[in-house]
C-alpha atoms as a PDB file:
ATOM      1  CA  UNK A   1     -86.753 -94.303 -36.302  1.00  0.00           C
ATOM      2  CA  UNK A   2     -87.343 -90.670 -34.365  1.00  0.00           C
ATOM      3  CA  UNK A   3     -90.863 -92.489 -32.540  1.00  0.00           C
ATOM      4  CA  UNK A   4     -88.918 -96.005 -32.147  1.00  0.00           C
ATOM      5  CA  UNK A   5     -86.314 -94.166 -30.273  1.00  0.00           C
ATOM      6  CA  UNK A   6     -88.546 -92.028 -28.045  1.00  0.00           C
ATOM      7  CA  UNK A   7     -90.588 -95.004 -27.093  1.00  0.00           C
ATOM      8  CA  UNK A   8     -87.229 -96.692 -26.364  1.00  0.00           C
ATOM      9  CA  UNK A   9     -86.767 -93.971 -24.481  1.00  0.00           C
ATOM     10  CA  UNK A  10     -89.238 -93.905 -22.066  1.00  0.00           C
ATOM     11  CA  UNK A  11     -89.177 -97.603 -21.838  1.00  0.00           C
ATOM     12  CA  UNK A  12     -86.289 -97.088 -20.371  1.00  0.00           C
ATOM     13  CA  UNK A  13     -87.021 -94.412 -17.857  1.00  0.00           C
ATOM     14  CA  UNK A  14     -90.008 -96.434 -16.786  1.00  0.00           C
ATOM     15  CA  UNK A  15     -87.449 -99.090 -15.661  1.00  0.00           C
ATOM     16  CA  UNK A  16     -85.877 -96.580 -13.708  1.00  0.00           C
ATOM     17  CA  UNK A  17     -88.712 -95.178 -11.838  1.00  0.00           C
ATOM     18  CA  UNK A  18     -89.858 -98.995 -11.519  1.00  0.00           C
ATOM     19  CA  UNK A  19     -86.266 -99.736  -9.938  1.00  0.00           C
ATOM     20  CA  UNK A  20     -86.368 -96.656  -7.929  1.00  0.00           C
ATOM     21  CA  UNK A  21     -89.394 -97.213  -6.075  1.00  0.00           C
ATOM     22  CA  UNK A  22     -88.256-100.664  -4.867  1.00  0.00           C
ATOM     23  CA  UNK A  23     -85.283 -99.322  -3.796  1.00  0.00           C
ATOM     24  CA  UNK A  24     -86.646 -97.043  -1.897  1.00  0.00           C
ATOM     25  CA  UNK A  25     -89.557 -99.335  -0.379  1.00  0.00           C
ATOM     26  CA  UNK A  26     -86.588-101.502   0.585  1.00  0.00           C
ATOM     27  CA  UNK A  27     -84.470 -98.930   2.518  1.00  0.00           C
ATOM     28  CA  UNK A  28     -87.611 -97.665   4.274  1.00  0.00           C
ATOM     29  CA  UNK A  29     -89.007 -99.235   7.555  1.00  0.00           C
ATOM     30  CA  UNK A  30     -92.543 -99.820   7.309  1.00  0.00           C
ATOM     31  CA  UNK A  31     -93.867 -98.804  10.676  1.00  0.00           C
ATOM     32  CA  UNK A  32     -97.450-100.097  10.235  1.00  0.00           C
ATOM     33  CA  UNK A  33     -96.249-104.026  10.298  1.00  0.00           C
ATOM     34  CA  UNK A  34     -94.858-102.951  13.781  1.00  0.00           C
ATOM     35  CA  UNK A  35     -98.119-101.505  15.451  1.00  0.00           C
ATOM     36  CA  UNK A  36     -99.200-105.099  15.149  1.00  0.00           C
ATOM     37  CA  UNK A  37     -96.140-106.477  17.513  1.00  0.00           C
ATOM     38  CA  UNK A  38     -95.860-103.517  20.033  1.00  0.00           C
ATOM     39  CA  UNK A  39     -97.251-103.768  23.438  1.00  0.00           C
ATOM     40  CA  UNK A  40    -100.106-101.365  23.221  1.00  0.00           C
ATOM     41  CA  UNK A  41    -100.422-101.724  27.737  1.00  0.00           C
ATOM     42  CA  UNK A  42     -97.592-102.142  30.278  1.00  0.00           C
ATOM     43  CA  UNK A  43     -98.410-102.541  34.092  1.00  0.00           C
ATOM     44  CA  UNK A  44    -102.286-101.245  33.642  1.00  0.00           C
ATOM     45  CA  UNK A  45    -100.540 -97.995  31.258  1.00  0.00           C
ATOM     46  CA  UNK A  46    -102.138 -97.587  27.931  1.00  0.00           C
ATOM     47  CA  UNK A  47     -99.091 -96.623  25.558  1.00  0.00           C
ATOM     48  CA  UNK A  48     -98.800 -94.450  22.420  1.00  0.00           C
ATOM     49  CA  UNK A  49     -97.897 -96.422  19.370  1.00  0.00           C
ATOM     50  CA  UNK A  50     -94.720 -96.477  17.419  1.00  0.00           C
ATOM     51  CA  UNK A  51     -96.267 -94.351  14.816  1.00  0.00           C
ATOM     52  CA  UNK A  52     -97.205 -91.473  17.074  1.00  0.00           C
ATOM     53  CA  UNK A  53     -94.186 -89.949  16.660  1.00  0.00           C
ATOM     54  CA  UNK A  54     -93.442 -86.718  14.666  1.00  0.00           C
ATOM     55  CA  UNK A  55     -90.281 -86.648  12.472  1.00  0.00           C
ATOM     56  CA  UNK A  56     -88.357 -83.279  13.382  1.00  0.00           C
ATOM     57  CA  UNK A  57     -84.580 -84.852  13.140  1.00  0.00           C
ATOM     58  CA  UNK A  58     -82.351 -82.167  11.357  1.00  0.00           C
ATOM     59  CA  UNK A  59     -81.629 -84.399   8.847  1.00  0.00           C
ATOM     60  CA  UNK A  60     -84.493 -87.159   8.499  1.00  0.00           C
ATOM     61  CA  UNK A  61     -84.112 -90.213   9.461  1.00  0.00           C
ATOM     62  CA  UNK A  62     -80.700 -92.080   9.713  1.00  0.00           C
ATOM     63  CA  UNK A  63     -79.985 -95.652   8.309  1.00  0.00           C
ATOM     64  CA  UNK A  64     -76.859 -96.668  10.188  1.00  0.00           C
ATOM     65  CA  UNK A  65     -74.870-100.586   9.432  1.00  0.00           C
ATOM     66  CA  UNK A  66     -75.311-102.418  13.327  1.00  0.00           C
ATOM     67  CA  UNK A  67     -72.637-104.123  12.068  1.00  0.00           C
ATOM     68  CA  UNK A  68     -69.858-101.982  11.626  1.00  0.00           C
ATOM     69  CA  UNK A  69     -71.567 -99.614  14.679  1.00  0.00           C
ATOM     70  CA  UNK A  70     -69.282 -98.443  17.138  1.00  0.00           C
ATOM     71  CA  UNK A  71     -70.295 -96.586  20.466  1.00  0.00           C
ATOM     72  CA  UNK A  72     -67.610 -94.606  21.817  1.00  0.00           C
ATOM     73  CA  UNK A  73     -67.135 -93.664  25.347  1.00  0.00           C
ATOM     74  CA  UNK A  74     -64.440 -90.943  25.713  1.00  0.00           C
ATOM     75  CA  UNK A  75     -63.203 -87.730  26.914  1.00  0.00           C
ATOM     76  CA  UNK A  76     -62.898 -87.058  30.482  1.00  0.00           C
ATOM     77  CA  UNK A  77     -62.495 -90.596  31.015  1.00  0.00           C
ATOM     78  CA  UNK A  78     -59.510 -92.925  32.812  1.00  0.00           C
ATOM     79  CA  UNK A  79     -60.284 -95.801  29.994  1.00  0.00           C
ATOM     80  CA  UNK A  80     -62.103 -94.796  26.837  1.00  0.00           C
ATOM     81  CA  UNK A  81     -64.081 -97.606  25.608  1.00  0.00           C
ATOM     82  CA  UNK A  82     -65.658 -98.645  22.258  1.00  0.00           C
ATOM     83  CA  UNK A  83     -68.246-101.016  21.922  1.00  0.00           C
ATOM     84  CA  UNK A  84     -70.081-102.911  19.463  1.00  0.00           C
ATOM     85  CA  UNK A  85     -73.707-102.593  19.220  1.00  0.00           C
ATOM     86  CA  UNK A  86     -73.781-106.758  20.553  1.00  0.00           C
ATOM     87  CA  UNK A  87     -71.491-105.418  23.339  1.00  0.00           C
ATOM     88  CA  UNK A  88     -73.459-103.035  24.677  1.00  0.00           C
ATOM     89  CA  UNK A  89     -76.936-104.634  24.528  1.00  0.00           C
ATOM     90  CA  UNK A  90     -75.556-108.243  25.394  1.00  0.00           C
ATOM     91  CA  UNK A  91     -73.010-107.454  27.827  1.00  0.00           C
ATOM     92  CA  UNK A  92     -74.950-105.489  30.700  1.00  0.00           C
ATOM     93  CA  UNK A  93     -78.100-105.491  32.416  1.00  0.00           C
ATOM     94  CA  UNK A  94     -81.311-104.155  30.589  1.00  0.00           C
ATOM     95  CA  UNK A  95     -83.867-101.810  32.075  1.00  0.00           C
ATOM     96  CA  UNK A  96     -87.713-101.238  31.456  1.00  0.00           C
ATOM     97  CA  UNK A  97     -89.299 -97.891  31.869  1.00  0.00           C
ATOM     98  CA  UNK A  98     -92.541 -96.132  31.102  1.00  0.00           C
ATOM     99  CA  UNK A  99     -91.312 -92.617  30.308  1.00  0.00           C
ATOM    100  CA  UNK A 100     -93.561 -89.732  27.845  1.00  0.00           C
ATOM    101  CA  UNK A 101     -91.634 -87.727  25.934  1.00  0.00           C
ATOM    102  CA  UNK A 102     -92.556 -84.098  25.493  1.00  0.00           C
ATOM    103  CA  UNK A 103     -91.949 -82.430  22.391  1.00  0.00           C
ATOM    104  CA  UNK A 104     -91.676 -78.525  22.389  1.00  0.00           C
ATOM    105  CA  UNK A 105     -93.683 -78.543  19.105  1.00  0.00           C
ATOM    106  CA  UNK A 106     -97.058 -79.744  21.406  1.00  0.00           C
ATOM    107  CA  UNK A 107     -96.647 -83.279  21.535  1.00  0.00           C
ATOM    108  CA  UNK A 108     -96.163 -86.131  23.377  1.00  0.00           C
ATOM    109  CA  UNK A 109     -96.002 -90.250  23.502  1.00  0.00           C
ATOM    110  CA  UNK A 110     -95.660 -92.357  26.384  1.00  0.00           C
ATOM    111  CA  UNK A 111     -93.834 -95.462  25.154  1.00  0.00           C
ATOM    112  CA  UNK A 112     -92.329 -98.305  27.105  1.00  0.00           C
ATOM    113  CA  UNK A 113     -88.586 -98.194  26.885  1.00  0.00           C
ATOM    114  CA  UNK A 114     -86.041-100.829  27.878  1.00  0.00           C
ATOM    115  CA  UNK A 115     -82.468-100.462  27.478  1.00  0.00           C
ATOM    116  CA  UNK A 116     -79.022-100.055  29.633  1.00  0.00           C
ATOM    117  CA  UNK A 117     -78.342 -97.798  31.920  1.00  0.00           C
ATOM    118  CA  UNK A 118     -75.899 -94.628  31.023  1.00  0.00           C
ATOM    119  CA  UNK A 119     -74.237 -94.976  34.281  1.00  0.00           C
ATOM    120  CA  UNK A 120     -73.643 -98.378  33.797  1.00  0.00           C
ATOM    121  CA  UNK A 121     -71.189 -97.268  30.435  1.00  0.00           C
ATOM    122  CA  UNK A 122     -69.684 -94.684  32.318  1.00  0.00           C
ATOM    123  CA  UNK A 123     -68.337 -96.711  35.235  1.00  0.00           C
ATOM    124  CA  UNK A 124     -66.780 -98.974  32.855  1.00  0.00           C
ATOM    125  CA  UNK A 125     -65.126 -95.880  31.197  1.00  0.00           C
ATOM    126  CA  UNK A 126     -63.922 -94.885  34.518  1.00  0.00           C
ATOM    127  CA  UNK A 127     -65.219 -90.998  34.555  1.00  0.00           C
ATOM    128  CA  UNK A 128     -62.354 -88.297  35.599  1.00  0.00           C
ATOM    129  CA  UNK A 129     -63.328 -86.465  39.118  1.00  0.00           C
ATOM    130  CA  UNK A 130     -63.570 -83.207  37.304  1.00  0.00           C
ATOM    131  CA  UNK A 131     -66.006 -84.742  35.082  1.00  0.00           C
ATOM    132  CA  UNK A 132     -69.673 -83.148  35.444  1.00  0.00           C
ATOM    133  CA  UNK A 133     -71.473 -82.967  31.911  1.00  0.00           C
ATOM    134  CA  UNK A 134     -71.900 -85.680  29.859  1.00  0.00           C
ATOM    135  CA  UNK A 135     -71.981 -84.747  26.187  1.00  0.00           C
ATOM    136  CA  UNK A 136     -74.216 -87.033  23.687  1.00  0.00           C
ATOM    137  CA  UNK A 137     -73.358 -87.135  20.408  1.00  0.00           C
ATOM    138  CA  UNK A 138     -75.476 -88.473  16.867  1.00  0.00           C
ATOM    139  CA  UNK A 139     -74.750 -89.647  13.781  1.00  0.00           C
ATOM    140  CA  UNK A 140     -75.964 -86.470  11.816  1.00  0.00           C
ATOM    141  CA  UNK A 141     -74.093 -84.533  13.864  1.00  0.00           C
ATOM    142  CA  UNK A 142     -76.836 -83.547  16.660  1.00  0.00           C
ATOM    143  CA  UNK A 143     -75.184 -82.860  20.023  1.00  0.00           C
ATOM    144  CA  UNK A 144     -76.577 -82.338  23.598  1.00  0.00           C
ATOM    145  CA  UNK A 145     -75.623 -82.293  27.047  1.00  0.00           C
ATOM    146  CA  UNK A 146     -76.876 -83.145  30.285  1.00  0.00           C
ATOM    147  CA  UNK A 147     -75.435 -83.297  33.613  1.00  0.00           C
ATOM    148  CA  UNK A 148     -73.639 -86.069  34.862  1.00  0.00           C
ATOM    149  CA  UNK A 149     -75.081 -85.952  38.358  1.00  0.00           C
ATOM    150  CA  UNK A 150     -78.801 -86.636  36.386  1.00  0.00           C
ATOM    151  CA  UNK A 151     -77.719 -89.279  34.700  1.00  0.00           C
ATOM    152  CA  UNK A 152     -76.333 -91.372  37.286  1.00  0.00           C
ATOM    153  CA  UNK A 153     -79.208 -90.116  39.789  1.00  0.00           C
ATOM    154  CA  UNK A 154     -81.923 -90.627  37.839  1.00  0.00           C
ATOM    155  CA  UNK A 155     -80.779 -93.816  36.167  1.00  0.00           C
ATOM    156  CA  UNK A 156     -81.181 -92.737  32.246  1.00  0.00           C
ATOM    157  CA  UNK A 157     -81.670 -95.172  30.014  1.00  0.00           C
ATOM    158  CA  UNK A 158     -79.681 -95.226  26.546  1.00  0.00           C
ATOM    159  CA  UNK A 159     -82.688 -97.244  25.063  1.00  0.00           C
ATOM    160  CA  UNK A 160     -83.098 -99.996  21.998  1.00  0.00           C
ATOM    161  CA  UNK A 161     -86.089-101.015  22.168  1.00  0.00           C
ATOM    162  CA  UNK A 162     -89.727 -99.298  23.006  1.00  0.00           C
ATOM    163  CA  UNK A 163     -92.841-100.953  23.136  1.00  0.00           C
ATOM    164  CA  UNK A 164     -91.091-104.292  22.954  1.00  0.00           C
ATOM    165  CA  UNK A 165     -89.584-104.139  19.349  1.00  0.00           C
ATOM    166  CA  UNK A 166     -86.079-102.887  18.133  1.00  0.00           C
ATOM    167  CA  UNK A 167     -85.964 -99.152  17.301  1.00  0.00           C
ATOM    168  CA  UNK A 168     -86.324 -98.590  13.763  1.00  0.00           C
ATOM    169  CA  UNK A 169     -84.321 -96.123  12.150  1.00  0.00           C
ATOM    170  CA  UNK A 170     -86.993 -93.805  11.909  1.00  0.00           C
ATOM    171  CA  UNK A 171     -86.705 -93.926  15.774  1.00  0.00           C
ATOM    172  CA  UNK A 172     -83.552 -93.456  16.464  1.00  0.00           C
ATOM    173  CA  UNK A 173     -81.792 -97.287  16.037  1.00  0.00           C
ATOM    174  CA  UNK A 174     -79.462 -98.625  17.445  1.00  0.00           C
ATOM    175  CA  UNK A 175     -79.957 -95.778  20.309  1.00  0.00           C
ATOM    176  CA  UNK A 176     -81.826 -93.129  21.698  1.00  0.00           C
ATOM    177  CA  UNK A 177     -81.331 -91.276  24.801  1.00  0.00           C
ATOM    178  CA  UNK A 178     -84.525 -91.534  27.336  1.00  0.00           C
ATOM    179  CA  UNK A 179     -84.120 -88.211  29.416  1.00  0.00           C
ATOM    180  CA  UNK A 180     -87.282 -88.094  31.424  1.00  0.00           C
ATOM    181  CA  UNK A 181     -88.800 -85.381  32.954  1.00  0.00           C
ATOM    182  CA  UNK A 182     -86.521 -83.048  30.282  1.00  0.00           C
ATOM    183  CA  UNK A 183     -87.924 -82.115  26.782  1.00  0.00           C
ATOM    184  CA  UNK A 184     -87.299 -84.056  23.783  1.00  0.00           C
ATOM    185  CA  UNK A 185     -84.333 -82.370  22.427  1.00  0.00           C
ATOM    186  CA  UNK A 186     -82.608 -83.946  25.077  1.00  0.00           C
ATOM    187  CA  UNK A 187     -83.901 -87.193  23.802  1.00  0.00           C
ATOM    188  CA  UNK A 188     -81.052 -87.823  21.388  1.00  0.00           C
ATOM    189  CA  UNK A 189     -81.118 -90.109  18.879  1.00  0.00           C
ATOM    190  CA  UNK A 190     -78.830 -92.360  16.347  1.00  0.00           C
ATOM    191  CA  UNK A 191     -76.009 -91.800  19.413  1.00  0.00           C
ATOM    192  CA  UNK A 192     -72.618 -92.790  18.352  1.00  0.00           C
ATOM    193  CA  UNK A 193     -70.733 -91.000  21.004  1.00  0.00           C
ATOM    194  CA  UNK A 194     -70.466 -90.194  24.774  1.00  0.00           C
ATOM    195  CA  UNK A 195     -67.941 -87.629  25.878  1.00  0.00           C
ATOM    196  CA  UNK A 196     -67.659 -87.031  29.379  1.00  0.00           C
ATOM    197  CA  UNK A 197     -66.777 -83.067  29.581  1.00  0.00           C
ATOM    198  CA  UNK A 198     -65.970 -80.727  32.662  1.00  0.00           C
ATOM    199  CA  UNK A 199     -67.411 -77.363  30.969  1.00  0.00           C
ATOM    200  CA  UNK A 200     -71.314 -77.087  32.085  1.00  0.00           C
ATOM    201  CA  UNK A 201     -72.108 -74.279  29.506  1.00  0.00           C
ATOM    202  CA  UNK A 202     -71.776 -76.661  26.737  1.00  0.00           C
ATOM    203  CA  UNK A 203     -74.551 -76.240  24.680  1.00  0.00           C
ATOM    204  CA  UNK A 204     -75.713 -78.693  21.942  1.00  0.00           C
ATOM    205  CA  UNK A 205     -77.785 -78.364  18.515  1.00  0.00           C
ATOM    206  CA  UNK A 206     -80.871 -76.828  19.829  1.00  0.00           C
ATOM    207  CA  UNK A 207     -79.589 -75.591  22.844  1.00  0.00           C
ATOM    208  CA  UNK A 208     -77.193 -72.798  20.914  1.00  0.00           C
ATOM    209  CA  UNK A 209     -80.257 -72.031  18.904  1.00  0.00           C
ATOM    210  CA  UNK A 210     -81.759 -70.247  22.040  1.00  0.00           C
ATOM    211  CA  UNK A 211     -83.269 -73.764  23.441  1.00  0.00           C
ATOM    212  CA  UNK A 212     -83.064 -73.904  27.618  1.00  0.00           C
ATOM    213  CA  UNK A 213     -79.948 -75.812  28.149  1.00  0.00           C
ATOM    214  CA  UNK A 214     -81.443 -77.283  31.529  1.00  0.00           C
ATOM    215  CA  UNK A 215     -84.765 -78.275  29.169  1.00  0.00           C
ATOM    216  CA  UNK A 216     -86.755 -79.227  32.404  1.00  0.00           C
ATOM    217  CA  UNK A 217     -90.234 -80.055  31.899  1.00  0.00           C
END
């Protein structure tokens, strides 16, 4: 009876390793079936792939549900908005850029981006005139700030696609910040939240670790 009910036993725990493994296959984003969609050249540009990326999130990739997803725009703002993922990426004019992102770590991809325009979100909102920082905020809690003059005058793109397919999560879906010519700390991902701020010195994840706050390449 002792062997019957250790071979039950692991029986048993085999199923659960079995059922494990599936589940996690499921909830994972295989990356390689998307190298073979992506647009590898844009405009005469060779591109990095979708798989060039390093993962240094602080808390690994993020798995969000589009269909609950909210994106709020608040803070220093005359009418705080919140928006549906459909909203956002149906409801106002998309953008294409080639943009590299620099990592600090000794990195870098060039990827083609497309997405709406930050400034776009923020004249809906209706920003306050003492508004000057705009602070970005993630799903695992990540923060960082930029200046609002930057992102109006250099067009940033809150993008949702790159390379011509929809961000995984493993890439920041449904959004990640493209800050050009800053380095990628500023290049928030999973963003649930813009606050619109009139404090400067506010310094995000990274940036109160000792990171430049201005993070210019």
């Amino acid at each position: 009876m002792a062997v019957r009910g250790t071979a039950l036993g692991l029986l048993l725990l085999a199923v659960v390793v079995v059922i494990g493994v599936c589940l996690a296959k499921e909830n994972s984003t295989n990356l390689g079936d998307l190298t073979a969609v992506e647009i590898k050249e844009y405009e005469g540009e060779d591109l990095s792939s979708i798989t060039d990326f390093r993962e240094n999130s602080i808390k690994g990739a993020q798995r969000m549900d589009l269909e609950s997803y909210r994106l709020k725009i608040d803070g220093l703002v005359e009418n705080p908005l919140e928006y549906a993922l459909g909203e956002v990426t149906g409801n106002h004019q998309s953008c294409r850029k080639v943009v590299t992102l620099y990592c600090v770590e000794g990195w870098r991809v060039k990827m083609l981006w497309e997405g709406v325009l930050v400034k776009d979100l923020i004249e809906e909102a209706k920003a306050s005139p003492e508004a000057n920082t705009v602070i970005f905020h993630a799903h695992d809690g990540y923060t960082t700030s930029l200046p609002l003059d930057y992102i109006v005058g250099q067009s940033i793109l809150l993008a949702y696609k790159m390379n011509g397919v929809e961000l995984p999560p493993e890439r920041g879906a449904p959004f990640q910040l493209v800050a050009e010519s800053k380095w990628g700390y500023k290049w928030i991902k999973w963003v649930t939240r813009i606050e619109l701020s009139s404090d400067p010195s506010y310094k995000g994840y990274w940036e109160s670790r000792g990171y430049s706050n201005d993070a210019d390449l």
